[in-house]
N, C-alpha and C. Protein backbone atom coordinates (compact mmCIF):
# COMPACT_ATOMS: atom_id res chain seq x y z
N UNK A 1 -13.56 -10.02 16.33
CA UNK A 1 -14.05 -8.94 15.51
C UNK A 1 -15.16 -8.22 16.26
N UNK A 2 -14.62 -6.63 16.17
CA UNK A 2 -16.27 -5.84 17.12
C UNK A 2 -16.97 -6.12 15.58
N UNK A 3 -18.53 -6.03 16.24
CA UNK A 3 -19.71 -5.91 16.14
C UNK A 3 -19.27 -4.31 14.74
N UNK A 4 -18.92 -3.54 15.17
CA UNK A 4 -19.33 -2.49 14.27
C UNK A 4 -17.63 -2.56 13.29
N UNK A 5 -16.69 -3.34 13.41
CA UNK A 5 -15.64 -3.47 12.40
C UNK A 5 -16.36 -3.17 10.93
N UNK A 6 -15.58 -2.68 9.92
CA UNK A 6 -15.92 -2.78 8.54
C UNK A 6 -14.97 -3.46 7.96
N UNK A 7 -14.88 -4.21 6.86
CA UNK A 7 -14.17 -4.81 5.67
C UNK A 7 -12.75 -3.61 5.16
N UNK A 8 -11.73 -3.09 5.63
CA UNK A 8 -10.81 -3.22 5.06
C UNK A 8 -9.70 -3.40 4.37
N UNK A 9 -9.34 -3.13 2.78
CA UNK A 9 -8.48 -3.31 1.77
C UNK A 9 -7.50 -2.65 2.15
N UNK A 10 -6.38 -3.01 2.90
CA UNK A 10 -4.79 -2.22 3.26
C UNK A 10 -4.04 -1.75 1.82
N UNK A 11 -3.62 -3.18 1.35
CA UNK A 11 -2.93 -3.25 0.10
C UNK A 11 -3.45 -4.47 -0.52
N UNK A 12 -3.68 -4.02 -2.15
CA UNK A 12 -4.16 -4.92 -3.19
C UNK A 12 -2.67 -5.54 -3.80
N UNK A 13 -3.02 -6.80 -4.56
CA UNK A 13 -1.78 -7.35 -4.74
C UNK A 13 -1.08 -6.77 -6.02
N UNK A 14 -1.68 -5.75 -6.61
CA UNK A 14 -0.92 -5.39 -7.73
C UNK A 14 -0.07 -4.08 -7.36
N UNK A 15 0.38 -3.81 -5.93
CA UNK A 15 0.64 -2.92 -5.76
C UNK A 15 1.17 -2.72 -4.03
N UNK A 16 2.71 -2.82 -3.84
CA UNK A 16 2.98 -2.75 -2.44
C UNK A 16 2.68 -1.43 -1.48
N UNK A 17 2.15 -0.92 -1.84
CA UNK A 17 1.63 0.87 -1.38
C UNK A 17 0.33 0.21 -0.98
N UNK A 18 0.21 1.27 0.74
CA UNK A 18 -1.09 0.97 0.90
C UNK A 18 -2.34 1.55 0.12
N UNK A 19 -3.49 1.13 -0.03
CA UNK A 19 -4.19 1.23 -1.45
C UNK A 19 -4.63 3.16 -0.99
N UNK A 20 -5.32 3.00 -2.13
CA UNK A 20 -5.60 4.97 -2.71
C UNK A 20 -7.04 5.21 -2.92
N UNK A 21 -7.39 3.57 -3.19
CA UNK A 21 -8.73 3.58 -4.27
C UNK A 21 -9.75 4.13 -3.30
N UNK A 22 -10.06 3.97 -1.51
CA UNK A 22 -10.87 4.41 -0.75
C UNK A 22 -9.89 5.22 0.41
N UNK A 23 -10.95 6.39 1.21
CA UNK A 23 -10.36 7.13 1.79
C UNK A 23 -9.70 6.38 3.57
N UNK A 24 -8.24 6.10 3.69
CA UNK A 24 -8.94 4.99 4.81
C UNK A 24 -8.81 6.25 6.14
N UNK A 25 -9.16 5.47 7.68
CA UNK A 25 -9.47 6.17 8.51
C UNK A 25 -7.84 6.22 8.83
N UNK A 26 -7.39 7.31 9.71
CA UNK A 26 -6.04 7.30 10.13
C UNK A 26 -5.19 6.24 10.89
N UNK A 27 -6.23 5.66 11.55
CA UNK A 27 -5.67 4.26 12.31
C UNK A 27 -5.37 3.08 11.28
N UNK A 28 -6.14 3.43 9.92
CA UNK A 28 -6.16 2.06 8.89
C UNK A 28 -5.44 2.38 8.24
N UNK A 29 -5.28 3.76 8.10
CA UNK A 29 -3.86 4.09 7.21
C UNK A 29 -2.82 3.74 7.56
N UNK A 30 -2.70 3.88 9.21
CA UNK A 30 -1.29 3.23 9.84
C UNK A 30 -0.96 1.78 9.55
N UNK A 31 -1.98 1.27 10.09
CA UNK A 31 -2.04 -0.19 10.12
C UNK A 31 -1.57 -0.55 8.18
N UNK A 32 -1.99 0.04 7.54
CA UNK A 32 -1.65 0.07 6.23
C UNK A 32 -0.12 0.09 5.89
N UNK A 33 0.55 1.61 6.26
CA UNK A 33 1.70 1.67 6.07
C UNK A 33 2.67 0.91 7.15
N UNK A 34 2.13 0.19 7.94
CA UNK A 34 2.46 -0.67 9.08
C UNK A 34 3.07 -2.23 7.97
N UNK A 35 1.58 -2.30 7.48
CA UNK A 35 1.48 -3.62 6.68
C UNK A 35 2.71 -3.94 5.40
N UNK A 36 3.03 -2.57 4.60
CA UNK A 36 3.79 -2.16 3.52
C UNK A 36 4.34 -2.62 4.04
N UNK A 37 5.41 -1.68 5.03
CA UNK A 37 6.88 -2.09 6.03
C UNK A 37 6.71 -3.41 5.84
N UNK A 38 5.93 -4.31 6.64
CA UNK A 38 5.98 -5.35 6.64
C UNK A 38 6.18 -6.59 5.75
N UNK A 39 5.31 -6.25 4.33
CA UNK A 39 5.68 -7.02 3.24
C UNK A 39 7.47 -6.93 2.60
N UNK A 40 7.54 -5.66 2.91
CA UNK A 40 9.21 -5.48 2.40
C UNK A 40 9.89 -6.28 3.40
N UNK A 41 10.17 -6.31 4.51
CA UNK A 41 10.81 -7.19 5.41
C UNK A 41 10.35 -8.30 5.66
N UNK A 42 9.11 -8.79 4.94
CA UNK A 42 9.26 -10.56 4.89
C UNK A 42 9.50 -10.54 3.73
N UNK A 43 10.09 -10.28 2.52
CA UNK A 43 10.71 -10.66 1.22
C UNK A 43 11.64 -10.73 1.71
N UNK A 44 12.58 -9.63 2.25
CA UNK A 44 14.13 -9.82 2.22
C UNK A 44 14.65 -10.82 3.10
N UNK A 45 13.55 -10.72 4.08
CA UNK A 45 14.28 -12.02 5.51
C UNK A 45 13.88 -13.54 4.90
N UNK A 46 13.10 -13.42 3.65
CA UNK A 46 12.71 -14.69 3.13
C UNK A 46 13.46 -15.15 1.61
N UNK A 47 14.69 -14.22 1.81
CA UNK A 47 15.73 -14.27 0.65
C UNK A 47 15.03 -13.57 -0.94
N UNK A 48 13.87 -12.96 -0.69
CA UNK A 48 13.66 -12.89 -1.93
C UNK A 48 12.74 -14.12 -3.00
N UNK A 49 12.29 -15.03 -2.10
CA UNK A 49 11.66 -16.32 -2.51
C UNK A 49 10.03 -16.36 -2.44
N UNK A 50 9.50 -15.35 -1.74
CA UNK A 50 8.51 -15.62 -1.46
C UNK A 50 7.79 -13.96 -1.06
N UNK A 51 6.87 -13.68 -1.57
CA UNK A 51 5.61 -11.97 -0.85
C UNK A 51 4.71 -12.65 -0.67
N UNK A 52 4.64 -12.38 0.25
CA UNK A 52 2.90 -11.81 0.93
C UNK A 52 2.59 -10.50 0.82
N UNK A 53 1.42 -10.52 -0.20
CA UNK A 53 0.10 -9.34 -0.47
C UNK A 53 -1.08 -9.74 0.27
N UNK A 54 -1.97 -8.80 -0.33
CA UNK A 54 -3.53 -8.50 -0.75
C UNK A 54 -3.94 -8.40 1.10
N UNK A 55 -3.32 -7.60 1.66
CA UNK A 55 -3.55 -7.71 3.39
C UNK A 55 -5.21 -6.54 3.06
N UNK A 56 -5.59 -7.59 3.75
CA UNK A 56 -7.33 -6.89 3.80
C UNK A 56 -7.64 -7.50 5.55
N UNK A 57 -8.42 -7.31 5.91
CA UNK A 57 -9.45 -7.49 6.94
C UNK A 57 -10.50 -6.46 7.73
N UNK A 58 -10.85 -7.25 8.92
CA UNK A 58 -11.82 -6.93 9.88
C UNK A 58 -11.02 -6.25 11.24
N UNK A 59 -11.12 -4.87 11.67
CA UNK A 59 -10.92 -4.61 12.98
C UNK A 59 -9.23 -5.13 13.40
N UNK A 60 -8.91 -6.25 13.86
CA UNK A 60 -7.40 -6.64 14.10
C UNK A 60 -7.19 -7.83 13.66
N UNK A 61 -8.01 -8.39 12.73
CA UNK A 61 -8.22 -9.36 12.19
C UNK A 61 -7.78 -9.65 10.71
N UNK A 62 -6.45 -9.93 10.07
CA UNK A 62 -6.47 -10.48 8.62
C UNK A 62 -6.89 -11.45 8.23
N UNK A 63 -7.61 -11.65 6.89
CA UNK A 63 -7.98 -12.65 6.01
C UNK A 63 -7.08 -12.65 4.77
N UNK A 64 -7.15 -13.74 4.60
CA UNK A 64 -6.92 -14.38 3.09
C UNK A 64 -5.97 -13.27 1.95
N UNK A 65 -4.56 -13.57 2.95
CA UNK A 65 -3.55 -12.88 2.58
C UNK A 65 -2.93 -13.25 1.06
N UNK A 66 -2.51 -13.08 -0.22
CA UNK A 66 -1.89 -13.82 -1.00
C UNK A 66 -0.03 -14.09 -0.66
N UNK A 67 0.02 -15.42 -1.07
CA UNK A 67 1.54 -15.55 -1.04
C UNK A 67 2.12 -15.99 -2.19
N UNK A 68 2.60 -15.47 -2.82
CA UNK A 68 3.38 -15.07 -4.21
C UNK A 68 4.91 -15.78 -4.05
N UNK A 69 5.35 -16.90 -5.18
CA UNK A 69 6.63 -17.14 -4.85
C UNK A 69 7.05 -17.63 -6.86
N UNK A 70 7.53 -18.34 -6.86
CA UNK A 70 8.04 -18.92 -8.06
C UNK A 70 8.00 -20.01 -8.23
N UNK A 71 7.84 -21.22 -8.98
CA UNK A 71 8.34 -22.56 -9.23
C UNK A 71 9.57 -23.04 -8.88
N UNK A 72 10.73 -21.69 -9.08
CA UNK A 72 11.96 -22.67 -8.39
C UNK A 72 11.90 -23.22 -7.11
N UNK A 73 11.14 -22.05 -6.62
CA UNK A 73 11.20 -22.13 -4.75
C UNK A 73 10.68 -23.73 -4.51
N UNK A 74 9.89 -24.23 -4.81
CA UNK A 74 8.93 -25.42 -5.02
C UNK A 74 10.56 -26.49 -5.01
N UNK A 75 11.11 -26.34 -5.99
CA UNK A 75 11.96 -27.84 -6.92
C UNK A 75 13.25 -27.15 -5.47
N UNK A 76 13.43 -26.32 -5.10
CA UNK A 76 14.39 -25.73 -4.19
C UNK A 76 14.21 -26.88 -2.70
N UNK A 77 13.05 -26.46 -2.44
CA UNK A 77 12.67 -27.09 -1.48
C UNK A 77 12.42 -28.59 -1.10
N UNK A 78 12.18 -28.99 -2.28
CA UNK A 78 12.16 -30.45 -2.18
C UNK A 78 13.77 -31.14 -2.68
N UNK A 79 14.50 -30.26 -3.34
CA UNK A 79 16.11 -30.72 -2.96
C UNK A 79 16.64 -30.34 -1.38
N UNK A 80 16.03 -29.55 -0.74
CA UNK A 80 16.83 -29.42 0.43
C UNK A 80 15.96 -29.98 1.85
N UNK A 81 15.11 -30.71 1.25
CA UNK A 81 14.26 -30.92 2.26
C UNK A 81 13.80 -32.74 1.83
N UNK A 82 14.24 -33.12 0.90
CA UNK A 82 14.40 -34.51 0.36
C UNK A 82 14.57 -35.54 0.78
């Protein structure tokens, strides 16, 4: 992380669009609509079982992504992995 990075919110988890609520800089916007793309193509390559939201960080740095799935996925996994 540089020294002068700030705290950016890409996308909040209630919402796969990169966020609206602050103005971001054009490089964070990319990296934003970079990030979108990205959540849509790890659902589908992950059958639909599992999102990753809430992409925030520092400079090139993510933190404390959420990963969103279901209870079946859980009882799924421990039948095929048993």
């Amino acid at each position: 992380m540089e020294s002068g990075d700030s705290f950016v919110k890409y996308i909040h988890n209630g919402n796969a669009n990169p966020t609206t609520e602050v103005q971001l800089s054009e490089a964070d916007h990319l990296k934003a609509q970079f990030l979108s793309g990205l959540q849509h193509l790890q659902f589908q390559k992950l059958h639909l079982m599992a999102y990753v939201s809430d992409f925030q960080g520092f400079g090139d740095l993510l933190t404390d992504p959420q990963v969103m799935t279901s209870p079946y996925v859980l009882s799924s996994f421990h039948v095929h992995n048993g």
